[in-house]
Protein backbone atom coordinates (compact mmCIF):
# COMPACT_ATOMS: atom_id res chain seq x y z
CA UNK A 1 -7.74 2.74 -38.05
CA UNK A 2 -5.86 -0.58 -38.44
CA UNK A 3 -8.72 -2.54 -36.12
CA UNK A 4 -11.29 -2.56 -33.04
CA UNK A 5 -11.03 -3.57 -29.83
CA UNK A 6 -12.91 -7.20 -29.40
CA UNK A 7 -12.37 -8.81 -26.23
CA UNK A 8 -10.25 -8.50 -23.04
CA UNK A 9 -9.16 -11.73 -22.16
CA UNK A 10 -7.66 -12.55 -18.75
CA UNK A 11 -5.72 -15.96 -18.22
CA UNK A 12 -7.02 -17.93 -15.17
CA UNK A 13 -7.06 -21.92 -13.95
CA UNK A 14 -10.97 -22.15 -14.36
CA UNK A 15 -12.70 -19.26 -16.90
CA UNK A 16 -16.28 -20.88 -15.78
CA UNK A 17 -15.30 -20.08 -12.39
CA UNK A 18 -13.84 -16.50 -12.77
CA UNK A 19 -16.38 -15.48 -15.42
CA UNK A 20 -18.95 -16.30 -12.64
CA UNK A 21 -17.06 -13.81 -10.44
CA UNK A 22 -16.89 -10.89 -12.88
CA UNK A 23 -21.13 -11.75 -14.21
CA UNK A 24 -22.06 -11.16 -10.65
CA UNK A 25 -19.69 -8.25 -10.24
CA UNK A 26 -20.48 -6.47 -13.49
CA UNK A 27 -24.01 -7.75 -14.28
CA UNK A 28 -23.02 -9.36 -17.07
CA UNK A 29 -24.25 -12.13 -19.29
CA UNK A 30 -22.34 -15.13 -20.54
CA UNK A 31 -22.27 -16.06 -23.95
CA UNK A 32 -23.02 -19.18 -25.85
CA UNK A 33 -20.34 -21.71 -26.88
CA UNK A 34 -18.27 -21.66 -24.11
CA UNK A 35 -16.30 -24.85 -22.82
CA UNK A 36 -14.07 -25.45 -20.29
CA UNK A 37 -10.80 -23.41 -21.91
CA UNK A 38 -12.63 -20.81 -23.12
CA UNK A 39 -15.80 -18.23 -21.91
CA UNK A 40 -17.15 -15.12 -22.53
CA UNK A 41 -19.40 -12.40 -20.76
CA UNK A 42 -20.68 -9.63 -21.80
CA UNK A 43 -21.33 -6.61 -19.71
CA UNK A 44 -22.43 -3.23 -21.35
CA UNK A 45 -21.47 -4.08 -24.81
CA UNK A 46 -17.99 -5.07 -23.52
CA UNK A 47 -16.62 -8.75 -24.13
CA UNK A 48 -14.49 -10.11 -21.15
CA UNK A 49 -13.26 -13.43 -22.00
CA UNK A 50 -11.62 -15.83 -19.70
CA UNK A 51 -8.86 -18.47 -20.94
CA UNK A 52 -7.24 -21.44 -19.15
CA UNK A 53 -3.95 -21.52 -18.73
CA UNK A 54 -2.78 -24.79 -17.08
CA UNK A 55 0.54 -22.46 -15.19
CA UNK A 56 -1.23 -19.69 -14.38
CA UNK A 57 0.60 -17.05 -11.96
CA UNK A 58 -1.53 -14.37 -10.77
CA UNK A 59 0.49 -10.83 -11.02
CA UNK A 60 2.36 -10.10 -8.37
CA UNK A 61 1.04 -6.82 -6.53
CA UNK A 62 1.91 -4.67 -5.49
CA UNK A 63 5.41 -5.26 -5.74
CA UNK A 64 7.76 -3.07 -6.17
CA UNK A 65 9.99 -4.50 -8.15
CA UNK A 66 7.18 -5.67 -10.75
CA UNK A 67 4.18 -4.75 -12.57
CA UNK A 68 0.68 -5.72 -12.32
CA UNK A 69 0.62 -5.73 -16.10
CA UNK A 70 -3.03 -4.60 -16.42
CA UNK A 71 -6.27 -4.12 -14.19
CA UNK A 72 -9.99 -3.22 -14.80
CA UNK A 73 -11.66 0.23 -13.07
CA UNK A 74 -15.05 -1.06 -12.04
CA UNK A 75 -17.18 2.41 -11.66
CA UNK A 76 -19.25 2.22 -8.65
CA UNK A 77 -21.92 4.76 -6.85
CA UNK A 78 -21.33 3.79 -3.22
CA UNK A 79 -18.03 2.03 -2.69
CA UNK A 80 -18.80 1.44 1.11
CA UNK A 81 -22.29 -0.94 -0.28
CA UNK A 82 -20.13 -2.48 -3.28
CA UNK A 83 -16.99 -3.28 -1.12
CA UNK A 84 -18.66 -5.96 1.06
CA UNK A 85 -20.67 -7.72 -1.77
CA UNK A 86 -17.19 -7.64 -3.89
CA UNK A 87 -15.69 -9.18 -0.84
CA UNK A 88 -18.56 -11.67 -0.35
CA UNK A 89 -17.37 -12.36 -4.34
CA UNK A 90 -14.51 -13.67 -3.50
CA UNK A 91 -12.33 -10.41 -4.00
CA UNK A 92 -9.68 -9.54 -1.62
CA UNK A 93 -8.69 -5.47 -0.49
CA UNK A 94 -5.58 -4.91 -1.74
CA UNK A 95 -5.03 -1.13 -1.06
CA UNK A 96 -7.42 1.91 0.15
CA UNK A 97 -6.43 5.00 -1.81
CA UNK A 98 -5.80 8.22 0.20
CA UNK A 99 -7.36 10.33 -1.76
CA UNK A 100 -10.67 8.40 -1.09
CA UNK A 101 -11.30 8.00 -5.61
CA UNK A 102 -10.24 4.14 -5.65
CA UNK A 103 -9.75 0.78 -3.76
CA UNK A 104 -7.72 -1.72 -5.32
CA UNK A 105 -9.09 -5.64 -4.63
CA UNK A 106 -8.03 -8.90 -6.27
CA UNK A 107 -10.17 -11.30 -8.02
CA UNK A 108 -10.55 -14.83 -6.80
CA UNK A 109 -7.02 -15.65 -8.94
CA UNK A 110 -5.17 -12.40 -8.16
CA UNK A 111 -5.93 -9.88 -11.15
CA UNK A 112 -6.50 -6.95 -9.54
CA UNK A 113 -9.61 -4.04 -10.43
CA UNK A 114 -9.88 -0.89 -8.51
CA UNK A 115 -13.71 0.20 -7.37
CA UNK A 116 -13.47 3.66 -8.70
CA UNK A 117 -16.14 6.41 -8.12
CA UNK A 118 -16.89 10.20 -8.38
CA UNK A 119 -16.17 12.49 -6.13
């Protein structure tokens, strides 16, 4: 093993602002020492870290002629009681999967996480 895993960090325009979206969604708690480039959450023993980026561009999906570079699976129990507080979030619906496993939303800056569950 060359290292571990610390931190997923997503660029945004505001971290205080996004890491407030993702605290709510995952139940998470943000970390001391934060400022206004830099914040961190922690949900489950899993550091999310958000980073400004004064030219942010939110991926561009779907598109098929691009990638959405990355996404988080949220697992849920009941997607049809998470999908409106997710929505209420600030998320949008991006796709419905057929096969009824997934939904695919954006976050309030366009990184999109699936709702995933068991069948």
């Amino acid at each position: 093993m060359i290292g571990q895993l610390r931190s997923v960090v997503l660029d945004c325009p505001d971290p205080s602002e996004l890491a407030s979206f993702y605290e709510k969604l995952l139940g998470a708690e943000r970390q001391a020492g934060g400022d206004e480039t830099w914040v961190v959450i922690v949900a489950n023993g899993t550091r999310l870290a958000f980073q400004r980026s004064g030219d942010y561009q939110p991926p561009a999906f779907p598109d098929p002629h691009g990638s959405q570079q990355f996404h988080l699976d949220v697992l849920v129990e009941d997607v049809e009681e998470a999908e409106p507080k997710v929505l209420e979030l600030g998320a949008r619906l991006v796709k419905k999967d057929n096969d009824d496993t997934f939904r695919v939303y954006a976050d309030p800056v366009g990184h999109p996480f699936c709702l995933v569950w068991l069948p």
